[in-house]
C-alpha atoms as a PDB file:
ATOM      1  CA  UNK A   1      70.574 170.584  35.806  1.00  0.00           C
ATOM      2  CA  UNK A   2      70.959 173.926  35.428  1.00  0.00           C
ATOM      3  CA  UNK A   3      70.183 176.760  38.036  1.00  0.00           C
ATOM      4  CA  UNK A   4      67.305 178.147  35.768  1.00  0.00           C
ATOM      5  CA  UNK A   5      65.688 174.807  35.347  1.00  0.00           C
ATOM      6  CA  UNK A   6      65.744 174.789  39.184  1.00  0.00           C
ATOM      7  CA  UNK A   7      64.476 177.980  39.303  1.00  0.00           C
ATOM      8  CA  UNK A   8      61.553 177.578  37.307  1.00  0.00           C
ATOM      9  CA  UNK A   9      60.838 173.849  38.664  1.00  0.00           C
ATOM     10  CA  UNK A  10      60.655 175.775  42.292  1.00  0.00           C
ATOM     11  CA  UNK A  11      59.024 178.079  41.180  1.00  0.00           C
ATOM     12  CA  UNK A  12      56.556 175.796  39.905  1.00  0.00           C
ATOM     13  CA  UNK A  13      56.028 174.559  43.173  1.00  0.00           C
ATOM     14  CA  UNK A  14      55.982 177.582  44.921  1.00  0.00           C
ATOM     15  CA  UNK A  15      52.760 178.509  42.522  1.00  0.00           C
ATOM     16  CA  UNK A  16      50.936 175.056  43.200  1.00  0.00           C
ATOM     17  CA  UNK A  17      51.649 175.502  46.705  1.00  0.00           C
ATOM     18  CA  UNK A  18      50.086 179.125  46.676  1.00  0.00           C
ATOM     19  CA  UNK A  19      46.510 177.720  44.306  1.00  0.00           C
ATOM     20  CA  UNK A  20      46.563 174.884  47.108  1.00  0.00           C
ATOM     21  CA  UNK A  21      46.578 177.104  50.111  1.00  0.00           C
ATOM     22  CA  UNK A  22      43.953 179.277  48.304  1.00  0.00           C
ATOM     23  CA  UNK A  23      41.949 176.258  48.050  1.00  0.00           C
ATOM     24  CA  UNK A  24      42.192 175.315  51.542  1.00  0.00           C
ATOM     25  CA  UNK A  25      41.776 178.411  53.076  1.00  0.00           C
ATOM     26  CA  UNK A  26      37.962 178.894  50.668  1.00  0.00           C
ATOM     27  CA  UNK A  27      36.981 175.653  52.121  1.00  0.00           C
ATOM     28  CA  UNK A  28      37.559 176.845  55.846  1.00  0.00           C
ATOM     29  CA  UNK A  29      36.053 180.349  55.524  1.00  0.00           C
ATOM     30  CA  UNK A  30      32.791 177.656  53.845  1.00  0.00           C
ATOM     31  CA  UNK A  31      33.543 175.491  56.886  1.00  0.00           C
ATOM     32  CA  UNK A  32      33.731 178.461  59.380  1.00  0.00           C
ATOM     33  CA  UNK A  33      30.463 179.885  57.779  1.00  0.00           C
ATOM     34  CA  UNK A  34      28.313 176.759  57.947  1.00  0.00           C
ATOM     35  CA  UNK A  35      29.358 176.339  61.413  1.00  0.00           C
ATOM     36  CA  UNK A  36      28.089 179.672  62.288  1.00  0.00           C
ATOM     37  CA  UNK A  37      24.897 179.722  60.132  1.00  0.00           C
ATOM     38  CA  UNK A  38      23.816 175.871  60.953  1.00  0.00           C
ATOM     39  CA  UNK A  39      24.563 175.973  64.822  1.00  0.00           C
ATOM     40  CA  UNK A  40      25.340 179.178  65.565  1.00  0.00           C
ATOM     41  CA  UNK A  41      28.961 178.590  66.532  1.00  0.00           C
ATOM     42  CA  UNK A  42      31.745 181.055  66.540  1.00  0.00           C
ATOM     43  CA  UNK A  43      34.773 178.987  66.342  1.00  0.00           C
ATOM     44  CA  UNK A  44      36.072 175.630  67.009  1.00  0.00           C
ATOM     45  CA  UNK A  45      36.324 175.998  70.240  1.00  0.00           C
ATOM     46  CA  UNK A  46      32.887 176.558  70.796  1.00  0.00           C
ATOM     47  CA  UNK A  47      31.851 173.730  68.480  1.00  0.00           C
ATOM     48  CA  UNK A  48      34.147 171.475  70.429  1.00  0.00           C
ATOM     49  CA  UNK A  49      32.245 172.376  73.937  1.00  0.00           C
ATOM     50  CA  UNK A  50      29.183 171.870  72.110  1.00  0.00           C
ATOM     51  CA  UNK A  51      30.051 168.788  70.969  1.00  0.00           C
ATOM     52  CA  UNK A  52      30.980 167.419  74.917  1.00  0.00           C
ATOM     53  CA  UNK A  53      27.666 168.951  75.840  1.00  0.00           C
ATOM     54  CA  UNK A  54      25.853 166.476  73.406  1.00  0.00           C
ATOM     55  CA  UNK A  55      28.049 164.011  74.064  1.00  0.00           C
ATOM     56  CA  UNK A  56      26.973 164.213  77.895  1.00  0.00           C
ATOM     57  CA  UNK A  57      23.259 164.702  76.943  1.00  0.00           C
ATOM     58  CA  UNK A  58      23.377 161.677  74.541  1.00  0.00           C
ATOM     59  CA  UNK A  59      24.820 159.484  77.562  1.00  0.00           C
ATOM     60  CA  UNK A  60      21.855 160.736  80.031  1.00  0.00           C
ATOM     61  CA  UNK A  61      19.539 160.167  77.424  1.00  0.00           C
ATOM     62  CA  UNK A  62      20.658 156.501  76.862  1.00  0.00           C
ATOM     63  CA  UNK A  63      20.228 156.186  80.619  1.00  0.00           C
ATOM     64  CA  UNK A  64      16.563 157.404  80.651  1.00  0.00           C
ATOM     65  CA  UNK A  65      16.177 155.173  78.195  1.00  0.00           C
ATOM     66  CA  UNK A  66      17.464 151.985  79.424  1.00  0.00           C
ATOM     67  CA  UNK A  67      15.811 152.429  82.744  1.00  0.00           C
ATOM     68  CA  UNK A  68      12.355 153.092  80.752  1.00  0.00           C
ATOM     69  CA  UNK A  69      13.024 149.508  79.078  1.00  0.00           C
ATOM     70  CA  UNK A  70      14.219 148.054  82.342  1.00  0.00           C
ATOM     71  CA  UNK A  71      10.493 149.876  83.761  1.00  0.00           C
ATOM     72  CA  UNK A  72       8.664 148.339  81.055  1.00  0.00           C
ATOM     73  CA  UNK A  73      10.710 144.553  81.436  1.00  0.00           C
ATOM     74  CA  UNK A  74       9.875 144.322  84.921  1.00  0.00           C
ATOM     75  CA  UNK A  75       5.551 145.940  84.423  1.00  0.00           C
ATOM     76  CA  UNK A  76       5.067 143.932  81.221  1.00  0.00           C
ATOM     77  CA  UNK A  77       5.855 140.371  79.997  1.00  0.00           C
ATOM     78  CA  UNK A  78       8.095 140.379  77.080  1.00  0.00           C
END
């Protein structure tokens, strides 16, 4: 093959790989934006410390709510 066919087949890819990181980097800046207007998060690290403290108030909340059943087992016949 000869060097210009090379050339332009790299360069080819070079382009694609250019559109592509355009693409990617619209979709964060959209990702980055919902983030911020939909939860008021910064950055990923503060959406990942959010997402531990829900995780941790989801867990308490299934406790409250398991002992409330267990409450209502033991008051009422079932």
């Amino acid at each position: 093959m000869p060097i210009t066919d090379e050339l332009d087949k790299l360069q080819k890819e070079i382009d694609t790989a250019k559109k592509d990181a355009a693409i990617f980097e619209g979709r964060l800046q959209e990702s980055m934006k919902r983030l911020k207007e939909d939860f008021g998060l910064e950055s990923v690290e503060e959406a990942t410390k959010e997402i531990g403290r829900l995780k941790t108030e989801i867990v308490s909340l299934e406790a409250d709510v398991e002992k409330g059943i267990t409450s209502l087992k033991e008051n009422y016949q079932w």
